[in-house]
PDB file of N, CA and C in Angstrom:
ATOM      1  N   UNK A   1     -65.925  42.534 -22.171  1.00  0.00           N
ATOM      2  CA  UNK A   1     -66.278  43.779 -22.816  1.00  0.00           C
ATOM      3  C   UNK A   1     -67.749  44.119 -22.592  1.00  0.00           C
ATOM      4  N   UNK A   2     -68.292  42.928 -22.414  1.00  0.00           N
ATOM      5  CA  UNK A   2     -69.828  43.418 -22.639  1.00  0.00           C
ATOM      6  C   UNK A   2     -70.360  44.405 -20.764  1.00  0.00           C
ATOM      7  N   UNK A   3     -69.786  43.895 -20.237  1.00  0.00           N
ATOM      8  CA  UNK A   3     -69.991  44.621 -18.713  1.00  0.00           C
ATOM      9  C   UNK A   3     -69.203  46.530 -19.113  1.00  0.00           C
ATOM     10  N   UNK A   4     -68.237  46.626 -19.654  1.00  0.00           N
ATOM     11  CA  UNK A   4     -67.993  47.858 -20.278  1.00  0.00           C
ATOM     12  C   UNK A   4     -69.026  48.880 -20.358  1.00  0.00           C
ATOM     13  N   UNK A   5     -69.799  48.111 -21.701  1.00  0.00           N
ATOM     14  CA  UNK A   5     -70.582  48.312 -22.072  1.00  0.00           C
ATOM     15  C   UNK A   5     -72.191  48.606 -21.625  1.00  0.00           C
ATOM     16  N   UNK A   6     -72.004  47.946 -20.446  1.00  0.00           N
ATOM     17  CA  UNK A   6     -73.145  48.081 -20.179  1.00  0.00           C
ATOM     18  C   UNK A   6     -73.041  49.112 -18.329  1.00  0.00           C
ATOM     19  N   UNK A   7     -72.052  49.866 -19.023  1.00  0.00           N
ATOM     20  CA  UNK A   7     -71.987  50.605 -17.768  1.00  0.00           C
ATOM     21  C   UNK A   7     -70.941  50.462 -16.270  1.00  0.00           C
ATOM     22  N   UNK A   8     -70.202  49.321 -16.507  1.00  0.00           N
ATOM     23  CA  UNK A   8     -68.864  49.015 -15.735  1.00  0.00           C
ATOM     24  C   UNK A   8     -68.152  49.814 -15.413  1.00  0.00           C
ATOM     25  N   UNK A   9     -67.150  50.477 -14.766  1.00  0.00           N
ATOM     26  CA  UNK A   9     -66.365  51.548 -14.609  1.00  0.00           C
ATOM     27  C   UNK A   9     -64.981  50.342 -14.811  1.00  0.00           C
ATOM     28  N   UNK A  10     -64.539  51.044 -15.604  1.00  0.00           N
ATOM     29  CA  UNK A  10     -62.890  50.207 -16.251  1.00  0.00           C
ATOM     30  C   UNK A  10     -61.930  50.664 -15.130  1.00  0.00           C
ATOM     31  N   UNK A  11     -62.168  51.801 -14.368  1.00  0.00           N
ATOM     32  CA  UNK A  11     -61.065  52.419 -13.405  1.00  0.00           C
ATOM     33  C   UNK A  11     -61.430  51.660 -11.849  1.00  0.00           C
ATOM     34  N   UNK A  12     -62.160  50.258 -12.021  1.00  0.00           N
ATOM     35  CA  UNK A  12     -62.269  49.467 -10.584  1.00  0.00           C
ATOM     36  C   UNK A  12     -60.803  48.698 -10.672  1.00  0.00           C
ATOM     37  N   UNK A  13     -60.058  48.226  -8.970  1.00  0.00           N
ATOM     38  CA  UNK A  13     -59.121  47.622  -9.383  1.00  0.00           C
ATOM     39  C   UNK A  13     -59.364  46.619  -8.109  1.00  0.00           C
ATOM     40  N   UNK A  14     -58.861  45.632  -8.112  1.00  0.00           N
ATOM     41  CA  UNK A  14     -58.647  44.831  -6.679  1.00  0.00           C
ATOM     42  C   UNK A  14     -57.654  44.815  -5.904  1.00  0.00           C
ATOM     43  N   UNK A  15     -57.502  44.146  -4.989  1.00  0.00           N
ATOM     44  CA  UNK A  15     -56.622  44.038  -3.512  1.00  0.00           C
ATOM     45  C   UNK A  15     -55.429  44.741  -3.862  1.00  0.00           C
ATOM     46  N   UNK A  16     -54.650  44.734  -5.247  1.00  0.00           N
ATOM     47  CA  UNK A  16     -53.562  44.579  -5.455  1.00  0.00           C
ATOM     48  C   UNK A  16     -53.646  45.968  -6.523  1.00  0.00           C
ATOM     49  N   UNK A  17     -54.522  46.161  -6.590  1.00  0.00           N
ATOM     50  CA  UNK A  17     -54.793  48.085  -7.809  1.00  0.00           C
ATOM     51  C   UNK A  17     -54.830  47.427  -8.633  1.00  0.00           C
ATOM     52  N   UNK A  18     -55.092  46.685  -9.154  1.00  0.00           N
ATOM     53  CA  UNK A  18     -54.861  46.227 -10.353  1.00  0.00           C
ATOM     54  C   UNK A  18     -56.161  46.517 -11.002  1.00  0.00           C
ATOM     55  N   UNK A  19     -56.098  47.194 -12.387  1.00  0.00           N
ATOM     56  CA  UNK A  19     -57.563  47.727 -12.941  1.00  0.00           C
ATOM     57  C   UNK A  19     -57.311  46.300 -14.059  1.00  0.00           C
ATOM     58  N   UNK A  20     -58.366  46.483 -14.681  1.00  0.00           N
ATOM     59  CA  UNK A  20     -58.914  45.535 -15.969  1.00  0.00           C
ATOM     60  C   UNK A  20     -57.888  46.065 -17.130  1.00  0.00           C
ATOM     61  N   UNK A  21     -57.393  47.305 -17.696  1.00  0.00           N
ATOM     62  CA  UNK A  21     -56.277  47.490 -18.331  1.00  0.00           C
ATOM     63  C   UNK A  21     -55.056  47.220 -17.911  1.00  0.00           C
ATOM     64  N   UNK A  22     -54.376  47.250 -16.424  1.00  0.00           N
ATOM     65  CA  UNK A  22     -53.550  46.676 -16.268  1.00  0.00           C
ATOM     66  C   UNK A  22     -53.498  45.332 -16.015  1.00  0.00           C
ATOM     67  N   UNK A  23     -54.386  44.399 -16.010  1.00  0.00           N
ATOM     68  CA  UNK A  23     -54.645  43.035 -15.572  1.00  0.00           C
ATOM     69  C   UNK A  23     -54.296  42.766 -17.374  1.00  0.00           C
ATOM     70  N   UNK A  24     -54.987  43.447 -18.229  1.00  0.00           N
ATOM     71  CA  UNK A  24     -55.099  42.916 -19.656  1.00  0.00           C
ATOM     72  C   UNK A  24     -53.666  43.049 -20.707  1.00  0.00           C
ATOM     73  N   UNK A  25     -52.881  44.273 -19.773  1.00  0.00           N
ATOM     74  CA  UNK A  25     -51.402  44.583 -19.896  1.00  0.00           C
ATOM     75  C   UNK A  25     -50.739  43.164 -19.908  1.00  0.00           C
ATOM     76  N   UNK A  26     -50.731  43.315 -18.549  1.00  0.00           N
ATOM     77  CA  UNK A  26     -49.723  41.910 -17.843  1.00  0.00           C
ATOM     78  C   UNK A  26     -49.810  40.527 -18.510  1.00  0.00           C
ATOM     79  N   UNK A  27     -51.602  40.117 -18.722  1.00  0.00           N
ATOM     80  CA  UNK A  27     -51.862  38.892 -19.631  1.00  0.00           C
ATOM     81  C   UNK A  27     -51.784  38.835 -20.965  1.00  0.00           C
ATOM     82  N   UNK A  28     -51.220  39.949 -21.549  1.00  0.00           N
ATOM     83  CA  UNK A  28     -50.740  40.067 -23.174  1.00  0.00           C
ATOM     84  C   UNK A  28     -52.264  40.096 -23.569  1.00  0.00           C
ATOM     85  N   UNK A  29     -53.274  40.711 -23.783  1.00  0.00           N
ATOM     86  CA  UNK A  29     -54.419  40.693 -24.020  1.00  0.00           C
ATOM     87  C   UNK A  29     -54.864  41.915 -24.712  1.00  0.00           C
ATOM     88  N   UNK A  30     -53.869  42.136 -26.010  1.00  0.00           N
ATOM     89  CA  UNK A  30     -54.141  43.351 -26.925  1.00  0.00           C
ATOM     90  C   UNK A  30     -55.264  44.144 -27.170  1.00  0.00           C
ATOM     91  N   UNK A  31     -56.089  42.978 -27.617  1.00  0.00           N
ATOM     92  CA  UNK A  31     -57.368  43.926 -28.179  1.00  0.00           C
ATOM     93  C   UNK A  31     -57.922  43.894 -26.810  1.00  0.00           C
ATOM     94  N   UNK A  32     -58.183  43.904 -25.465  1.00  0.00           N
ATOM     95  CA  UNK A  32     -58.788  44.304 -24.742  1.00  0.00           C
ATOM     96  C   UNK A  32     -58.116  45.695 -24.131  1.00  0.00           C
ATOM     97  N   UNK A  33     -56.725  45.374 -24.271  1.00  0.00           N
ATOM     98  CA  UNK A  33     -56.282  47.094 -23.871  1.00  0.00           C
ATOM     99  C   UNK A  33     -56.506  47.880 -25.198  1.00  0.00           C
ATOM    100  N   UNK A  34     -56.366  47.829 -26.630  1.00  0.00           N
ATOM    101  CA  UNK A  34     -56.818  48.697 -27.248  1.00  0.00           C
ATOM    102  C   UNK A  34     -58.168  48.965 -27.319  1.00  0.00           C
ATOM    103  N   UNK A  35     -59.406  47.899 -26.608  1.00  0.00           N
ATOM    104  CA  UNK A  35     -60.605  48.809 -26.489  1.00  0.00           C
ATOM    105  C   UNK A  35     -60.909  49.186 -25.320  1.00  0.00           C
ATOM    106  N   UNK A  36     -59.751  49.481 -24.282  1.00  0.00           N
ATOM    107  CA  UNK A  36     -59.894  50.193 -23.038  1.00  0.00           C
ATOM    108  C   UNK A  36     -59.899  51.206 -23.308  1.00  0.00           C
ATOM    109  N   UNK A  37     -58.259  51.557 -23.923  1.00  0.00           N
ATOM    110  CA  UNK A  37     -57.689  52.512 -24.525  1.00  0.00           C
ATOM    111  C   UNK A  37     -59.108  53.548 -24.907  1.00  0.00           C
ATOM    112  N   UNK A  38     -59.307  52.903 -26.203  1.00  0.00           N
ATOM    113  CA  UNK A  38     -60.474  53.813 -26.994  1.00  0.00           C
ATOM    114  C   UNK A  38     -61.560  54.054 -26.186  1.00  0.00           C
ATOM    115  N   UNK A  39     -61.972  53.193 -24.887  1.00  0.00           N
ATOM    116  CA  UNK A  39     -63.010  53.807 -23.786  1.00  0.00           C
ATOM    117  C   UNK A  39     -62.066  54.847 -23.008  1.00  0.00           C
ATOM    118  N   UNK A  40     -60.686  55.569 -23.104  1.00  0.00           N
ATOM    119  CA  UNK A  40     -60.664  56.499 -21.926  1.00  0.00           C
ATOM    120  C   UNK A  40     -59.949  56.026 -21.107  1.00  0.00           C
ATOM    121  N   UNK A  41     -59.416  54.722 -21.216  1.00  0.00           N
ATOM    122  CA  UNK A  41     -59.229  54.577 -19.228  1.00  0.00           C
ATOM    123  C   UNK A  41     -57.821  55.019 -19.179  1.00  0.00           C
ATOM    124  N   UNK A  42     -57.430  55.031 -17.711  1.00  0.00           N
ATOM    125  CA  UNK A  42     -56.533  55.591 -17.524  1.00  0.00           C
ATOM    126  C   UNK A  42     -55.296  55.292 -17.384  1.00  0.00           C
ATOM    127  N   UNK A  43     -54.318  55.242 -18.010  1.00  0.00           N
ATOM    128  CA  UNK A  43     -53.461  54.352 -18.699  1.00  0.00           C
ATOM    129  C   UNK A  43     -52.187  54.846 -17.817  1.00  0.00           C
ATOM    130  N   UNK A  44     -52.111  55.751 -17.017  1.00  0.00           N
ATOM    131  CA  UNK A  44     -50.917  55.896 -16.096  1.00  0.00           C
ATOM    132  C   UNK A  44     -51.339  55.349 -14.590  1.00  0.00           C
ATOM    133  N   UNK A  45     -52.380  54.720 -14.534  1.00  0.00           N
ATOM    134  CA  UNK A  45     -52.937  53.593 -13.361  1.00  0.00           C
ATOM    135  C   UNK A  45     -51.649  53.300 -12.736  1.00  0.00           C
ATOM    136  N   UNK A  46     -51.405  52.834 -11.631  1.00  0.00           N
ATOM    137  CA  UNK A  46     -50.135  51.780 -11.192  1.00  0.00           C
ATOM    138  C   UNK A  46     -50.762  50.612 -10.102  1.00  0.00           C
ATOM    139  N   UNK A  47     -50.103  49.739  -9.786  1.00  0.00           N
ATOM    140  CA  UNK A  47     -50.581  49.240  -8.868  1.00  0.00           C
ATOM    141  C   UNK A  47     -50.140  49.004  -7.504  1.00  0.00           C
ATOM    142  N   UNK A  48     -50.584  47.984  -6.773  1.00  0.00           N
ATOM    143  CA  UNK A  48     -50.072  48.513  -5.471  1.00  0.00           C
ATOM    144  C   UNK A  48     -48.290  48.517  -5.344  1.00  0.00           C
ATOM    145  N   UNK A  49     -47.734  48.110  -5.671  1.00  0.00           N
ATOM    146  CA  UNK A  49     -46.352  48.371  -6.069  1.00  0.00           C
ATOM    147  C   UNK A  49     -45.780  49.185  -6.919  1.00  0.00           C
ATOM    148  N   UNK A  50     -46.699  50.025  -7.209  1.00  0.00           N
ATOM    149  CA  UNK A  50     -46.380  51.183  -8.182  1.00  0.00           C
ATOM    150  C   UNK A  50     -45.908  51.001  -9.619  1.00  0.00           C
ATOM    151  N   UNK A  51     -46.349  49.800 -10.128  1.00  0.00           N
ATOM    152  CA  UNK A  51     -45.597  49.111 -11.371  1.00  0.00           C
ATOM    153  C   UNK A  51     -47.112  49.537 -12.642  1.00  0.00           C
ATOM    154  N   UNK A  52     -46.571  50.766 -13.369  1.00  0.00           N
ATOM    155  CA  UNK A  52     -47.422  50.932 -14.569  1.00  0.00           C
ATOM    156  C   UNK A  52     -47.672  49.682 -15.498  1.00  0.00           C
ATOM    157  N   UNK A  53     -48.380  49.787 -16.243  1.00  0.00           N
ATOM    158  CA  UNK A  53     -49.051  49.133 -17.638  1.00  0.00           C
ATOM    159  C   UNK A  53     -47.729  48.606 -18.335  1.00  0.00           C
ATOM    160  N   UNK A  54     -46.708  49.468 -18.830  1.00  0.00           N
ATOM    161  CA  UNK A  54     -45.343  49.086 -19.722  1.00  0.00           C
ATOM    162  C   UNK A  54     -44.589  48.421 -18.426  1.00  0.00           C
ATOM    163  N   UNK A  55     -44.374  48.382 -17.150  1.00  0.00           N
ATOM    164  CA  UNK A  55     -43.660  47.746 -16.365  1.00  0.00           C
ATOM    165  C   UNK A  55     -44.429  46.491 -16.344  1.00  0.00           C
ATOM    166  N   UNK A  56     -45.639  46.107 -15.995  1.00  0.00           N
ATOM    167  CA  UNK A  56     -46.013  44.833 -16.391  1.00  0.00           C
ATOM    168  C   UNK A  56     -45.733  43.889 -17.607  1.00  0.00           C
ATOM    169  N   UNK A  57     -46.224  44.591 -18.686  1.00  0.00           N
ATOM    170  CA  UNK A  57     -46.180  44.002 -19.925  1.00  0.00           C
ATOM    171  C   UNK A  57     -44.439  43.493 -20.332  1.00  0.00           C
ATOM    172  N   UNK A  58     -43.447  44.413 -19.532  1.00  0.00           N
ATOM    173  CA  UNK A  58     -42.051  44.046 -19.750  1.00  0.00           C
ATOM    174  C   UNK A  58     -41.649  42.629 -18.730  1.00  0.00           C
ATOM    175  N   UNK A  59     -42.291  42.891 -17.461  1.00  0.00           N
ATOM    176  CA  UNK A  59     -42.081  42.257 -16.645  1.00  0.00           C
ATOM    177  C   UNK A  59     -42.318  40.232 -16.718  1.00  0.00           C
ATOM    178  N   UNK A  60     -43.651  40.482 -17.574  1.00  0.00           N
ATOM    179  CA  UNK A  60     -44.297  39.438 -18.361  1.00  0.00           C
ATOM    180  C   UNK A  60     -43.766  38.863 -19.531  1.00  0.00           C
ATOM    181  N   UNK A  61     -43.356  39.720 -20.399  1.00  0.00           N
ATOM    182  CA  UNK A  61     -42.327  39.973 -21.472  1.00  0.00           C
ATOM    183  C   UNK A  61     -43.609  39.380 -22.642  1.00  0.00           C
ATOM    184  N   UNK A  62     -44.759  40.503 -22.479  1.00  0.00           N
ATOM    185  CA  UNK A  62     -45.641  40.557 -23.596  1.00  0.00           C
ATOM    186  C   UNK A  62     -45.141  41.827 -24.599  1.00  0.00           C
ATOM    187  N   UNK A  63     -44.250  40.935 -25.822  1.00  0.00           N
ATOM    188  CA  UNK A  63     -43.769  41.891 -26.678  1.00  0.00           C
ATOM    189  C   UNK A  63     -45.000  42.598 -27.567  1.00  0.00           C
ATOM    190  N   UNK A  64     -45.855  41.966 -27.855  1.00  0.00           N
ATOM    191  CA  UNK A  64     -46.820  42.647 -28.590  1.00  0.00           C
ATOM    192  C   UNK A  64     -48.035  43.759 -27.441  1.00  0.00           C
ATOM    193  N   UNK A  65     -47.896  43.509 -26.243  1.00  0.00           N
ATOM    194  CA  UNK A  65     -48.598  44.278 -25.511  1.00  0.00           C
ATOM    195  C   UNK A  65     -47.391  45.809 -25.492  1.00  0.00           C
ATOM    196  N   UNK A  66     -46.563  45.827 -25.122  1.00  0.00           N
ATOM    197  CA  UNK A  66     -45.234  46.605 -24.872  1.00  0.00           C
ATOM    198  C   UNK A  66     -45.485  47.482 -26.340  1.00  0.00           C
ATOM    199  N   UNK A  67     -45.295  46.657 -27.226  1.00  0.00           N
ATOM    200  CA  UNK A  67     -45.439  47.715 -29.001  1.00  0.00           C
ATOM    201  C   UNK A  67     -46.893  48.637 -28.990  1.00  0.00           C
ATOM    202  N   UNK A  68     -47.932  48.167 -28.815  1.00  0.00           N
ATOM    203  CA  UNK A  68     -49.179  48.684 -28.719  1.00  0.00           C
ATOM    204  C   UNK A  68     -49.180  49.771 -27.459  1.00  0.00           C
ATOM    205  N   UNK A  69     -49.091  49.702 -26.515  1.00  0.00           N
ATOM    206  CA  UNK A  69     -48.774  50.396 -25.146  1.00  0.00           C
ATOM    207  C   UNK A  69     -47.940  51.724 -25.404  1.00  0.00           C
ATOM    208  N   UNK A  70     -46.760  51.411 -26.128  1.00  0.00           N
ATOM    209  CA  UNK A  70     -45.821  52.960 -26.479  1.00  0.00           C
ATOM    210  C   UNK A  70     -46.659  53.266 -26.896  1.00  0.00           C
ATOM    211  N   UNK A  71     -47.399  53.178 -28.609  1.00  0.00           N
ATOM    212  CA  UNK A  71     -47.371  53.401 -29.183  1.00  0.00           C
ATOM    213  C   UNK A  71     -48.780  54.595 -29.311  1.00  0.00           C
ATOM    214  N   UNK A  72     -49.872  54.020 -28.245  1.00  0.00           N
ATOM    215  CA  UNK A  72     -50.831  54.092 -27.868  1.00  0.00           C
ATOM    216  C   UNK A  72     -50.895  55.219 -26.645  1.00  0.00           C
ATOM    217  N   UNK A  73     -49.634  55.551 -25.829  1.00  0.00           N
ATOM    218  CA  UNK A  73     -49.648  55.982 -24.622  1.00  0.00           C
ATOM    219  C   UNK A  73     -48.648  57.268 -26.033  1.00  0.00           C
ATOM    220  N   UNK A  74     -48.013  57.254 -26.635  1.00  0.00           N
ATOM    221  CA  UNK A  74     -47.782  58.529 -27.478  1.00  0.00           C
ATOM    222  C   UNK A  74     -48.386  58.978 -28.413  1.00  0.00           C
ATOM    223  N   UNK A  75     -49.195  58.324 -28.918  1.00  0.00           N
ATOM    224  CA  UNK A  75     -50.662  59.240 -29.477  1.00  0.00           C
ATOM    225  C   UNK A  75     -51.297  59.481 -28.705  1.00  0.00           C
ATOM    226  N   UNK A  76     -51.761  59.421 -27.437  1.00  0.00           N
ATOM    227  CA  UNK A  76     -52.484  59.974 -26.610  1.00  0.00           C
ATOM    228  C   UNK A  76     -51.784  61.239 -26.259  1.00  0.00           C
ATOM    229  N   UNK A  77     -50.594  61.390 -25.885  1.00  0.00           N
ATOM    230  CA  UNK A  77     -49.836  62.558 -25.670  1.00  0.00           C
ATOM    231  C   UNK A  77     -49.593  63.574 -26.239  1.00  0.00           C
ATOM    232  N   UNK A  78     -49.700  62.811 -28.057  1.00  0.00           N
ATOM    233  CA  UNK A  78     -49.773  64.086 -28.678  1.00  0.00           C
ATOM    234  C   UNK A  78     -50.578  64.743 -28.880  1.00  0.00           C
ATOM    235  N   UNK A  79     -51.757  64.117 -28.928  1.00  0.00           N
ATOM    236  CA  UNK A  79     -53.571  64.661 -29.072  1.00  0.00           C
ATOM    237  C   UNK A  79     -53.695  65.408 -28.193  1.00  0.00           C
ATOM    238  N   UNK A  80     -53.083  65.053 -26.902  1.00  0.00           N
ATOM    239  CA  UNK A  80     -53.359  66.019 -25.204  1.00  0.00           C
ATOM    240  C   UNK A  80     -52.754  67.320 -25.767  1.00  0.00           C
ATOM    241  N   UNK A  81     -51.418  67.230 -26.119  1.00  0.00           N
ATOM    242  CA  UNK A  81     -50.684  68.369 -26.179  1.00  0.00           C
ATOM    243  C   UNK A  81     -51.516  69.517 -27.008  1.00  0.00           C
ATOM    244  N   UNK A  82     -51.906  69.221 -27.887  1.00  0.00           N
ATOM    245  CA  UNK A  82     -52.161  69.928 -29.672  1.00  0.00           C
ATOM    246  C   UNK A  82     -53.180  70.257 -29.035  1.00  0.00           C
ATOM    247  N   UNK A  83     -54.088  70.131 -27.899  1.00  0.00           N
ATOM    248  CA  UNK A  83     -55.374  70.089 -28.147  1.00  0.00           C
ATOM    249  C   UNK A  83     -55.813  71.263 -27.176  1.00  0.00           C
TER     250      UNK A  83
END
């Protein structure tokens, strides 16, 4: 977090697309995707196989990443909409 913070771009990914929210998806690593989340990043990312954030986290079978992820990716949607 602290590289975030100090000016990091969260939307870097490696060989494989993989950004720091989807890396934090896949490793069940909640509170780092909910303070991605709240930085902005971009949560319909995919990677080089075209496998989103909820296709990882299922794939992994991080049930508590998967609950946070809906839940998080439809309040964002509704805020977009209304707004």
């Amino acid at each position: 977090m602290a590289n975030l913070f100090s000016g990091a771009d969260p939307e870097l990914s490696n060989h494989e697309h993989l950004t720091p929210f989807l890396l934090a998806c896949r490793e069940g690593h909640v509170d780092v995707v909910r303070h991605l989340v709240q930085a902005s990043v971009n949560m319909a990312a995919t990677d080089s196989c075209e496998r989103n954030c909820l296709m990882l986290a299922v794939a992994a079978k991080r049930e508590d990443v998967i609950q946070v992820t809906t839940r998080l990716f439809w309040c964002r949607s509704c805020l977009t909409a209304f707004s």
